[in-house]
PDB file of N, CA and C in Angstrom:
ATOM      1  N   UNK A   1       6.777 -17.578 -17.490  1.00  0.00           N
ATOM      2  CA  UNK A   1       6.128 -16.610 -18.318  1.00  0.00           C
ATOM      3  C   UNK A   1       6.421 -15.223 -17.760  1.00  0.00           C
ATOM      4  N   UNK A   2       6.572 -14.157 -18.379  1.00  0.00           N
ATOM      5  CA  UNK A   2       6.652 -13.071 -18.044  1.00  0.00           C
ATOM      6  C   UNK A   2       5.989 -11.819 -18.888  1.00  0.00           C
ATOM      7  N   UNK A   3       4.835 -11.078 -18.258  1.00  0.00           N
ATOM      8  CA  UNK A   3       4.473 -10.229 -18.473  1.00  0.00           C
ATOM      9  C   UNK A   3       4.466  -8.935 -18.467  1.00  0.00           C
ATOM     10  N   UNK A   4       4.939  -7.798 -19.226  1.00  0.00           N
ATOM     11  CA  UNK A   4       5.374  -6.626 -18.792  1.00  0.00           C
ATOM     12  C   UNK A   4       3.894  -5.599 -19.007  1.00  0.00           C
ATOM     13  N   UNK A   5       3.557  -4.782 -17.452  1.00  0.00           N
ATOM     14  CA  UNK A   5       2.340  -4.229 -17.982  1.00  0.00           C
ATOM     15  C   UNK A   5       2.788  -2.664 -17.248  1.00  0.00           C
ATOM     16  N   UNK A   6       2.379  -1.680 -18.559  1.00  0.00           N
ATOM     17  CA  UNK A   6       2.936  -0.095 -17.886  1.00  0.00           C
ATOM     18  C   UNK A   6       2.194   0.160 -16.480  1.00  0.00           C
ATOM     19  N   UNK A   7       2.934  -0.535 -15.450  1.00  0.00           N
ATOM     20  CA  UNK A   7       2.240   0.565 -14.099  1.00  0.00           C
ATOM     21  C   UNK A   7       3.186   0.308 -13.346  1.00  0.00           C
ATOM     22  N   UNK A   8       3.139   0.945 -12.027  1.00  0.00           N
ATOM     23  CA  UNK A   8       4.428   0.915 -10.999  1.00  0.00           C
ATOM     24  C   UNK A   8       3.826  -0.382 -10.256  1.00  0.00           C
ATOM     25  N   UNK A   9       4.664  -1.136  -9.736  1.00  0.00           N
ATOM     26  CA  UNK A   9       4.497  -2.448  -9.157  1.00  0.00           C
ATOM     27  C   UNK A   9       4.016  -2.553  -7.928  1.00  0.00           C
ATOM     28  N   UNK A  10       3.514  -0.998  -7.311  1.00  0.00           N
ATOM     29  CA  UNK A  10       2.166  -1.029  -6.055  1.00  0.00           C
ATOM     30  C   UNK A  10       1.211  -1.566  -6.844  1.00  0.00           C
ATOM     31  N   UNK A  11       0.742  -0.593  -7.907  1.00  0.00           N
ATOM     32  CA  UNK A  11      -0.523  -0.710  -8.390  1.00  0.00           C
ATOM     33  C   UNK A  11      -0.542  -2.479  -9.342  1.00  0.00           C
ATOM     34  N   UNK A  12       0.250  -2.585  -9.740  1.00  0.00           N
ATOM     35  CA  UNK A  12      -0.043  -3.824  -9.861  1.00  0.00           C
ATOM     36  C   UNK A  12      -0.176  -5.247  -8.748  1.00  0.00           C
ATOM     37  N   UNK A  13       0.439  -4.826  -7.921  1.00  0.00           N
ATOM     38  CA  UNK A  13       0.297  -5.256  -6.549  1.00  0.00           C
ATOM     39  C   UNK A  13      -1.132  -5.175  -6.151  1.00  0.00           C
ATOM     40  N   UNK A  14      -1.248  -4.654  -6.511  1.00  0.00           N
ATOM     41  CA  UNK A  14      -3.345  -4.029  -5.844  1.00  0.00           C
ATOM     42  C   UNK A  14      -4.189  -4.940  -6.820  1.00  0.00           C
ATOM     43  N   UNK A  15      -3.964  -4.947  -7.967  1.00  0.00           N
ATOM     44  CA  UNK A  15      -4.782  -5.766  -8.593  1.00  0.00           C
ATOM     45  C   UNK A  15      -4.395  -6.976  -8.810  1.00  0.00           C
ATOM     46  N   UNK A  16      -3.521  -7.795  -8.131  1.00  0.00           N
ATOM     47  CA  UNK A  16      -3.263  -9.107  -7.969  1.00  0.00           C
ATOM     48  C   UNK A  16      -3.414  -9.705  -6.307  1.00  0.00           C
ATOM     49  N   UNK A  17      -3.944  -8.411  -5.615  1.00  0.00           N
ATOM     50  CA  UNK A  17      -4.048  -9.325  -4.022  1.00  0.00           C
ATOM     51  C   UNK A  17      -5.005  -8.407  -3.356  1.00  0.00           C
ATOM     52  N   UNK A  18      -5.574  -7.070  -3.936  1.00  0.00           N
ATOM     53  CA  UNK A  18      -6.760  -6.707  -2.620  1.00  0.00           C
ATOM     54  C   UNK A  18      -8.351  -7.632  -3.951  1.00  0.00           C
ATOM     55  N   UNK A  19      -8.958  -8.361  -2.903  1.00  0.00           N
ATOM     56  CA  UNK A  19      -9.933  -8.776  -3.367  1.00  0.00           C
ATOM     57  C   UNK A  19     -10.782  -8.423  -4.321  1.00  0.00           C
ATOM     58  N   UNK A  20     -11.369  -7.685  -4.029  1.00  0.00           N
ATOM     59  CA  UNK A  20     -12.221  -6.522  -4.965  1.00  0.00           C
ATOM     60  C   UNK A  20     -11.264  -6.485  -6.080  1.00  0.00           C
ATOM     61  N   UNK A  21     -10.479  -5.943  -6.107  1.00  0.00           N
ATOM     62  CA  UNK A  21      -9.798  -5.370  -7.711  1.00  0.00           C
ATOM     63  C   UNK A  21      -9.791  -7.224  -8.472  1.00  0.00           C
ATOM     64  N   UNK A  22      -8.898  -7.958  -7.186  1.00  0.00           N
ATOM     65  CA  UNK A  22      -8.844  -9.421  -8.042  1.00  0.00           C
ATOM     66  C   UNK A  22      -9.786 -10.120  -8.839  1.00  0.00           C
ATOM     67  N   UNK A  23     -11.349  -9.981  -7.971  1.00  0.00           N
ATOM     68  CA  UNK A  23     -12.370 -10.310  -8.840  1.00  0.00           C
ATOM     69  C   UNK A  23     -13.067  -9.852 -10.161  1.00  0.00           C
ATOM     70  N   UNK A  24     -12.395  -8.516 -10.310  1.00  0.00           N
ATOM     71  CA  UNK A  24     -13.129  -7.934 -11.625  1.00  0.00           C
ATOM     72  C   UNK A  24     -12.000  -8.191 -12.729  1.00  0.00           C
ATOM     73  N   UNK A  25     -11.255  -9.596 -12.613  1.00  0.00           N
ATOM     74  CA  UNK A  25     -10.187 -10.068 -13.837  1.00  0.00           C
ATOM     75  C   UNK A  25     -10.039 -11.591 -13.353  1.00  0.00           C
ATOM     76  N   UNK A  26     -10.277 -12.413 -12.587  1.00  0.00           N
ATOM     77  CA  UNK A  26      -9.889 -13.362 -12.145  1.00  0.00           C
ATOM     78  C   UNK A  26     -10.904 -14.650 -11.446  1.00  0.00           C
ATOM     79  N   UNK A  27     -10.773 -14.701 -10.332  1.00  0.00           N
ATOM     80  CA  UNK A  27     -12.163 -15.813  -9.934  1.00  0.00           C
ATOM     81  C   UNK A  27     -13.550 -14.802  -9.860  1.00  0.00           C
ATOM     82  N   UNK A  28     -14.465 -15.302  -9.517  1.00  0.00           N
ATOM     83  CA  UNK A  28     -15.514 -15.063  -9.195  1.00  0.00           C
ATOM     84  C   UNK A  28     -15.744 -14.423  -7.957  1.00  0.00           C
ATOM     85  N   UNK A  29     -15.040 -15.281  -6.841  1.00  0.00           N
ATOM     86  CA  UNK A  29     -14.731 -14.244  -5.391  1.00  0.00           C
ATOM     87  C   UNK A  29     -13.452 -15.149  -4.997  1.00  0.00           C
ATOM     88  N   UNK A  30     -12.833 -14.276  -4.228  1.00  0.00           N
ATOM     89  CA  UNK A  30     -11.201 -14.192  -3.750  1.00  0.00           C
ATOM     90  C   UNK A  30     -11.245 -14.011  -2.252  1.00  0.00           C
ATOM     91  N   UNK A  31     -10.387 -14.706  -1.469  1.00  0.00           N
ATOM     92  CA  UNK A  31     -10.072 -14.690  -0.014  1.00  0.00           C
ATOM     93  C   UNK A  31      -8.522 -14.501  -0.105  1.00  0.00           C
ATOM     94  N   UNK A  32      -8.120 -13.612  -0.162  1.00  0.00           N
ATOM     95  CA  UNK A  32      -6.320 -13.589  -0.285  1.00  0.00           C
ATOM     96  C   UNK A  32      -5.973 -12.254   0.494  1.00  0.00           C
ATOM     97  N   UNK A  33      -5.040 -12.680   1.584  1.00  0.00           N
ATOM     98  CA  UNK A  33      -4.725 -11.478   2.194  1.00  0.00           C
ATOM     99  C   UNK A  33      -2.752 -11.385   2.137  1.00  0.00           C
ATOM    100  N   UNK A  34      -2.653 -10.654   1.348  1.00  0.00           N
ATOM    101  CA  UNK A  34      -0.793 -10.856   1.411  1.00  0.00           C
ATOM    102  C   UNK A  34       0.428 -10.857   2.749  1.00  0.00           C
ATOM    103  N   UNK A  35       0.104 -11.518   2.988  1.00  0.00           N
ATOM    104  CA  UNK A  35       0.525 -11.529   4.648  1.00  0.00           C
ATOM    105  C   UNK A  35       0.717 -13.328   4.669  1.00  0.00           C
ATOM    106  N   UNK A  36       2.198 -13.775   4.910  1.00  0.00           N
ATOM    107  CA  UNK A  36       2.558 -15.102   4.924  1.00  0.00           C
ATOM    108  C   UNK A  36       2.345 -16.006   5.733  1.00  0.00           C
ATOM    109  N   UNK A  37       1.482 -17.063   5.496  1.00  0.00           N
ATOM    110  CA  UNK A  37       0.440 -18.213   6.218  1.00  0.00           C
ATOM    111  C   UNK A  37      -0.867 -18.199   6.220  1.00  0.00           C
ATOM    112  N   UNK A  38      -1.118 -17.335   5.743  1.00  0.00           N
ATOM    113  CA  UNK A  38      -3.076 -16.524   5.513  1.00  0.00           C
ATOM    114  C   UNK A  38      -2.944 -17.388   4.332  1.00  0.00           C
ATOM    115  N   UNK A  39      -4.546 -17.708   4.565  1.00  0.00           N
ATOM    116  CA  UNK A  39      -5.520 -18.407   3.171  1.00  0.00           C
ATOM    117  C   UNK A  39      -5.643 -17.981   2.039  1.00  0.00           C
ATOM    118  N   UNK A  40      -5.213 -18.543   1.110  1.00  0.00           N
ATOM    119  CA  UNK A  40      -5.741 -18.345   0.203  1.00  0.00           C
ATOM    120  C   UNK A  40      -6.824 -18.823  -0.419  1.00  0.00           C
ATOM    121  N   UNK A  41      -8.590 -18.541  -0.700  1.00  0.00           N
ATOM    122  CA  UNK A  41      -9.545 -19.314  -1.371  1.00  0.00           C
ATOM    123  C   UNK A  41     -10.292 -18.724  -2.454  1.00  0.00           C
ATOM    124  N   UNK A  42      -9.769 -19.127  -3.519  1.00  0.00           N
ATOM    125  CA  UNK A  42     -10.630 -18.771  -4.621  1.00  0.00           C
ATOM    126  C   UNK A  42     -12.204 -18.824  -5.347  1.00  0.00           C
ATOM    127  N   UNK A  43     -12.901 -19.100  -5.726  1.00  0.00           N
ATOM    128  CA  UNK A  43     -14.523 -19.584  -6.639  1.00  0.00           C
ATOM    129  C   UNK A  43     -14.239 -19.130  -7.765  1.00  0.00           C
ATOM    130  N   UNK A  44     -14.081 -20.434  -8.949  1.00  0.00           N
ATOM    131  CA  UNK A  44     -14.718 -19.817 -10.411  1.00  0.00           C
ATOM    132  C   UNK A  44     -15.838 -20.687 -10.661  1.00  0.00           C
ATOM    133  N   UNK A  45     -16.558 -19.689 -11.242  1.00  0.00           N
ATOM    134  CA  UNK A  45     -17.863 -20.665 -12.074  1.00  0.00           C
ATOM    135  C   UNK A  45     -18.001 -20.940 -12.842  1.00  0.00           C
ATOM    136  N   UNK A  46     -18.610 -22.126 -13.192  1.00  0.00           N
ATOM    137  CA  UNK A  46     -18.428 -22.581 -14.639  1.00  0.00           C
ATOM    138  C   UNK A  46     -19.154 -21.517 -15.553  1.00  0.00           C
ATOM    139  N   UNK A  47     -20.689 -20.858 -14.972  1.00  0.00           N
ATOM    140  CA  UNK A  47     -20.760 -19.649 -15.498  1.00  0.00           C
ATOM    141  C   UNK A  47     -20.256 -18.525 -16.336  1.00  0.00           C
ATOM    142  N   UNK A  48     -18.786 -18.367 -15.883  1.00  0.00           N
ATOM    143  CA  UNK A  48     -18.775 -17.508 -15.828  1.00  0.00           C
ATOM    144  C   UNK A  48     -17.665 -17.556 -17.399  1.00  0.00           C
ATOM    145  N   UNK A  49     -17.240 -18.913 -17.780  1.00  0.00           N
ATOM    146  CA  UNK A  49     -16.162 -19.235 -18.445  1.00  0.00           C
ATOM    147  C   UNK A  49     -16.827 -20.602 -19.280  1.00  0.00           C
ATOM    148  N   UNK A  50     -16.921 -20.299 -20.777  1.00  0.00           N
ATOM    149  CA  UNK A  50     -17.222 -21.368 -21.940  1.00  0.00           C
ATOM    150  C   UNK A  50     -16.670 -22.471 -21.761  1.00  0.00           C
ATOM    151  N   UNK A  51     -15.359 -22.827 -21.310  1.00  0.00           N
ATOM    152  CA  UNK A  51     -14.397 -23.499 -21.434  1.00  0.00           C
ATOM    153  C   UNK A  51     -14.636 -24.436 -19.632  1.00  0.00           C
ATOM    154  N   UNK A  52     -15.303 -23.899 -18.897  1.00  0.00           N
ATOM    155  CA  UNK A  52     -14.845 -24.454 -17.517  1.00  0.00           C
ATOM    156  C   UNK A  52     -16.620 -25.591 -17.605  1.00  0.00           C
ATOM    157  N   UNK A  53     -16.257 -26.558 -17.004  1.00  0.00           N
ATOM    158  CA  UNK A  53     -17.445 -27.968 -17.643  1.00  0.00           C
ATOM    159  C   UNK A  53     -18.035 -28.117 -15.570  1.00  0.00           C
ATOM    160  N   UNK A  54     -17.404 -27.126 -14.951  1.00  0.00           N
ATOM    161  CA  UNK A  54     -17.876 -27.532 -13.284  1.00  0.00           C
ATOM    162  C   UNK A  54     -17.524 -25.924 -12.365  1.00  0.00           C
ATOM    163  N   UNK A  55     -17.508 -26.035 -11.206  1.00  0.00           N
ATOM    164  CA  UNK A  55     -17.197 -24.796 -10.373  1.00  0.00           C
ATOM    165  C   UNK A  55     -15.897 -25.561  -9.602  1.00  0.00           C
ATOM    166  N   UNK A  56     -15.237 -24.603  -9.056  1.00  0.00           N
ATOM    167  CA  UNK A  56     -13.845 -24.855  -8.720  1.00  0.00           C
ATOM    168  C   UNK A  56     -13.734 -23.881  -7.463  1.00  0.00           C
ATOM    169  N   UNK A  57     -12.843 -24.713  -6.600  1.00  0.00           N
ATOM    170  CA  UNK A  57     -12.987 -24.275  -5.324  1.00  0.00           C
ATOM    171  C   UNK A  57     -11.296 -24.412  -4.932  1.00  0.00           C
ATOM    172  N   UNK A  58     -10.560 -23.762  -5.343  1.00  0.00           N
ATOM    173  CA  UNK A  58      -9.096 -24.298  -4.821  1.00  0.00           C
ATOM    174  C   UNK A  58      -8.455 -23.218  -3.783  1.00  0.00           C
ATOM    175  N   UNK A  59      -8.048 -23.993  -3.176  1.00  0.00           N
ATOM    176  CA  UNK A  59      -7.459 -23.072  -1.695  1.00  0.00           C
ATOM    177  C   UNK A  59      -6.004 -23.266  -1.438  1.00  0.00           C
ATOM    178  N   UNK A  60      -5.577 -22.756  -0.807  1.00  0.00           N
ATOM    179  CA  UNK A  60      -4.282 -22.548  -0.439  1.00  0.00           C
ATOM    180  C   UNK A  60      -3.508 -21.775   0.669  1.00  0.00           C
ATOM    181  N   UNK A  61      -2.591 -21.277   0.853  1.00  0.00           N
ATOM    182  CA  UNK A  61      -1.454 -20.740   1.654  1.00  0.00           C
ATOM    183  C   UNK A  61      -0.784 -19.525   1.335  1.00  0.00           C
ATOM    184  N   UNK A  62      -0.429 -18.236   1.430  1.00  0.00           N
ATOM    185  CA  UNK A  62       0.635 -17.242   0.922  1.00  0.00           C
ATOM    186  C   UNK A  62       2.195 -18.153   1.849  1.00  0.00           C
ATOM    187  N   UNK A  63       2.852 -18.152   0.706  1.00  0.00           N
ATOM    188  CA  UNK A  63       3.967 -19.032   1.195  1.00  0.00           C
ATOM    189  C   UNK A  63       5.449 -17.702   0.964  1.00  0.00           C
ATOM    190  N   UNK A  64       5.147 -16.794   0.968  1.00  0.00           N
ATOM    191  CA  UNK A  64       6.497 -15.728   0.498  1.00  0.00           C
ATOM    192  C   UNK A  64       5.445 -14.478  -0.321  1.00  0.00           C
ATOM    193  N   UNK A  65       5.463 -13.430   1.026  1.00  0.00           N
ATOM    194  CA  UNK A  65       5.113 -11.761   0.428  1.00  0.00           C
ATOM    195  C   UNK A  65       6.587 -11.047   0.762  1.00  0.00           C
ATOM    196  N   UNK A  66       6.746 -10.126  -0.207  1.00  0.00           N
ATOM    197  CA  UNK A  66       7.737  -9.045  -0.117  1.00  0.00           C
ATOM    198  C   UNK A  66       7.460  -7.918  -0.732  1.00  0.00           C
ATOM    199  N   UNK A  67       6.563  -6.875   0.147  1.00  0.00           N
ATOM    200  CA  UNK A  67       5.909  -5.780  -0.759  1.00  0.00           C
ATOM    201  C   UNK A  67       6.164  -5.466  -1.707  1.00  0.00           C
ATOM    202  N   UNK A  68       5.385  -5.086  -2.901  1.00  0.00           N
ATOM    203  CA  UNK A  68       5.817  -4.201  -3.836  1.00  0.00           C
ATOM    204  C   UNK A  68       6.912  -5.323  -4.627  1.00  0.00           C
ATOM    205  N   UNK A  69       7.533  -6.116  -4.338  1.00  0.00           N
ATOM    206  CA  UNK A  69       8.549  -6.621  -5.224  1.00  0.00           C
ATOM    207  C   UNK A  69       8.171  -8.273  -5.422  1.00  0.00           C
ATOM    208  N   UNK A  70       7.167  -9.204  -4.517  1.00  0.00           N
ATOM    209  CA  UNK A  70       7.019 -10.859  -4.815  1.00  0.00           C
ATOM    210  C   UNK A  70       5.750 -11.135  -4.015  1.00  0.00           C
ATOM    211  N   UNK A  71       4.681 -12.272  -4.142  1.00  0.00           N
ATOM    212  CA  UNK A  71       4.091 -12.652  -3.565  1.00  0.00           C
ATOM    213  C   UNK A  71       3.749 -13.784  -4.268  1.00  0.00           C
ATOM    214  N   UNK A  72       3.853 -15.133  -3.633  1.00  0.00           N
ATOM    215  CA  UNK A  72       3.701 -16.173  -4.101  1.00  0.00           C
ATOM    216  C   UNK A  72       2.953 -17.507  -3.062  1.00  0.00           C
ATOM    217  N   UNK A  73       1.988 -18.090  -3.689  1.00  0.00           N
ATOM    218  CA  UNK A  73       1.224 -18.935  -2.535  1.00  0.00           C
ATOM    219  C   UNK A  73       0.819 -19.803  -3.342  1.00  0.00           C
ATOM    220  N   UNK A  74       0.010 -20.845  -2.661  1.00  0.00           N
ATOM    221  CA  UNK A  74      -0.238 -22.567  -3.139  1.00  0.00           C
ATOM    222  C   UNK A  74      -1.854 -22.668  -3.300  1.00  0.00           C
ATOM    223  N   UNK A  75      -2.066 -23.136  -4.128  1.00  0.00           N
ATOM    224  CA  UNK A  75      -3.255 -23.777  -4.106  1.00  0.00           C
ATOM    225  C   UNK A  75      -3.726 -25.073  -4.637  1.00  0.00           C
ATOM    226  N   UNK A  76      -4.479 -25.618  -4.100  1.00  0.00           N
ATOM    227  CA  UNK A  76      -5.242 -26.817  -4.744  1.00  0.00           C
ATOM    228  C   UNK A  76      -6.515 -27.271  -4.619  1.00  0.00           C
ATOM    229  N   UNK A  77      -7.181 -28.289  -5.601  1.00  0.00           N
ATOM    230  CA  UNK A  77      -8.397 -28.464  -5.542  1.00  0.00           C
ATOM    231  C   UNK A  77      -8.380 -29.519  -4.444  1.00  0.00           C
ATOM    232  N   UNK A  78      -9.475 -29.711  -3.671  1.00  0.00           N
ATOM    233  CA  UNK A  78      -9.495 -30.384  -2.170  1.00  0.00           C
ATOM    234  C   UNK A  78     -10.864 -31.377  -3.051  1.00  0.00           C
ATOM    235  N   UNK A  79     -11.556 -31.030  -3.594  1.00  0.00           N
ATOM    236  CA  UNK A  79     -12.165 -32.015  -3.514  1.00  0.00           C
ATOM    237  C   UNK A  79     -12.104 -33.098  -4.682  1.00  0.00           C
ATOM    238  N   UNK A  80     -10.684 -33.135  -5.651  1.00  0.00           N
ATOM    239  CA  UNK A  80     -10.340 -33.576  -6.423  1.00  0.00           C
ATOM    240  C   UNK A  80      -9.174 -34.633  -5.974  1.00  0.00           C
ATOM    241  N   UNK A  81      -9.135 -36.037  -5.692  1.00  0.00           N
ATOM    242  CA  UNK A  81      -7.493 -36.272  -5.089  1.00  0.00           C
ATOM    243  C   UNK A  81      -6.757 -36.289  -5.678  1.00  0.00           C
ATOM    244  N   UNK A  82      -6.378 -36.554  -7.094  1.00  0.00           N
ATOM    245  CA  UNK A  82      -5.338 -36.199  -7.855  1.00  0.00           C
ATOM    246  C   UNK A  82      -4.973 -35.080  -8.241  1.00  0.00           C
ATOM    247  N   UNK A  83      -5.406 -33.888  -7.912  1.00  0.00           N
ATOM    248  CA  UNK A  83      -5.707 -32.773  -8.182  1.00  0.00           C
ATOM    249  C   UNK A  83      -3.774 -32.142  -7.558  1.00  0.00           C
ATOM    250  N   UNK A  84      -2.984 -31.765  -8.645  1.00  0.00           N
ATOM    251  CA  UNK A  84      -1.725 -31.284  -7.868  1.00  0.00           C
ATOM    252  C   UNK A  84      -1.775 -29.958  -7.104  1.00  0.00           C
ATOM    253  N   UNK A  85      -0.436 -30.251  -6.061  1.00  0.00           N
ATOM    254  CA  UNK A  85      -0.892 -28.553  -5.544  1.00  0.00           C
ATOM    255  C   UNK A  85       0.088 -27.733  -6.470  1.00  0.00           C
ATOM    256  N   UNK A  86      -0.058 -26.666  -6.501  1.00  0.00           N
ATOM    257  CA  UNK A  86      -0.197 -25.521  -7.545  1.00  0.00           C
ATOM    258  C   UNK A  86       0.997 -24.498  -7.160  1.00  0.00           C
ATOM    259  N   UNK A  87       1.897 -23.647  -7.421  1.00  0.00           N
ATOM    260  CA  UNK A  87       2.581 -23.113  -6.309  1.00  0.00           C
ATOM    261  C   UNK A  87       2.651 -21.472  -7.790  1.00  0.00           C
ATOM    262  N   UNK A  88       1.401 -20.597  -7.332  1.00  0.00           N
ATOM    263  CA  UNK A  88       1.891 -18.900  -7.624  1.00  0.00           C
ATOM    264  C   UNK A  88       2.785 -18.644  -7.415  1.00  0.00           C
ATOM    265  N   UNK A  89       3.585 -17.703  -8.259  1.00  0.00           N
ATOM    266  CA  UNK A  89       4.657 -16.194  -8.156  1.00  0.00           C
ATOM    267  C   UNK A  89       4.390 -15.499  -8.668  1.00  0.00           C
ATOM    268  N   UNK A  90       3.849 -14.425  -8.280  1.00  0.00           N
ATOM    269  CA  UNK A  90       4.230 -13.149  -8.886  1.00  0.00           C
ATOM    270  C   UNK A  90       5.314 -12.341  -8.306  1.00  0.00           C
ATOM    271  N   UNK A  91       6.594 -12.241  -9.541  1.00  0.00           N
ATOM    272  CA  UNK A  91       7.556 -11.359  -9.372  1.00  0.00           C
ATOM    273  C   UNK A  91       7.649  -9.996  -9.847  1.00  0.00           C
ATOM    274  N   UNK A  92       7.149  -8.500  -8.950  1.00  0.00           N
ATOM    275  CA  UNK A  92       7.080  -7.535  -9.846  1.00  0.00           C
ATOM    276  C   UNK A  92       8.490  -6.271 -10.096  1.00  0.00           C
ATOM    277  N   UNK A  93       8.974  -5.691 -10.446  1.00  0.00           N
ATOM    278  CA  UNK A  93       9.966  -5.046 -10.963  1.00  0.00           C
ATOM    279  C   UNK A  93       9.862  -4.206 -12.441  1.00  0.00           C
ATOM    280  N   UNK A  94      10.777  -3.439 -12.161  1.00  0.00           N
ATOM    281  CA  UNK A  94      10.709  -2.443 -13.230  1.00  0.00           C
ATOM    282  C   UNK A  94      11.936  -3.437 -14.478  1.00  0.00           C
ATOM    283  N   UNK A  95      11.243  -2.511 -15.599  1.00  0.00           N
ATOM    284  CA  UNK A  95      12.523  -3.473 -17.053  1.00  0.00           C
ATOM    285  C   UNK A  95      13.718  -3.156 -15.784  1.00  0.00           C
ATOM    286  N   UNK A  96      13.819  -1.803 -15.391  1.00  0.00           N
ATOM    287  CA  UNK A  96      15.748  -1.927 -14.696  1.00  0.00           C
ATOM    288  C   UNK A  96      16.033  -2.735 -13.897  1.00  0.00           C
ATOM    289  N   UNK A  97      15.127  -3.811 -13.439  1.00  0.00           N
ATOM    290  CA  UNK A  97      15.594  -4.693 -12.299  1.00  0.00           C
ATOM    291  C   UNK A  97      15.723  -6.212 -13.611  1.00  0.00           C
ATOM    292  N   UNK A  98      15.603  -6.137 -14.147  1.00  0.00           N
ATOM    293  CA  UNK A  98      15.351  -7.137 -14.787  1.00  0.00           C
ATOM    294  C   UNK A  98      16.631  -7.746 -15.938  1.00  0.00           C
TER     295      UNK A  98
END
């Protein structure tokens, strides 16, 4: 999938990995620090979403940061065992890289 949104790819960078900004579009609360081997742990509530029937707890890994241009990490539900693990990318760039 690819999404094109007008801002320079710091600032979108900011609202896909400093916490605070992540939570006011995304889980409920966020543990993600972009720095490769750091945790990733999310919370959504069923609260918070019509569609979600439980609360969700999936965690993970930053497996590949490259400022400003990729950050991509794993997650999965732990207390689910079939539950697959999950593998994020976000690739950011201008249309000219593209």
């Amino acid at each position: 999938m690819v999404i094109l949104i007008d801002a320079a790819p710091e600032v979108v960078l900011k609202v896909i990995t400093d916490n605070d900004e992540l939570t006011k579009w995304f889980p409920g609360n966020a543990i993600l620090e972009p720095k490769v081997g750091d945790q990733v742990k999310f919370s959504f509530y069923k609260e918070n979403s019509e569609r979600r029937k439980r609360d969700f707890f999936p965690e993970g890994e930053v497996g590949e940061y490259i400022p400003n241009k990729k950050i991509a990490y794993t997650w999965r539900q732990s207390d689910i065992p079939d539950f697959p693990r999950t593998v994020v990318t976000w690739e950011l760039g201008t249309r000219r890289d593209r």
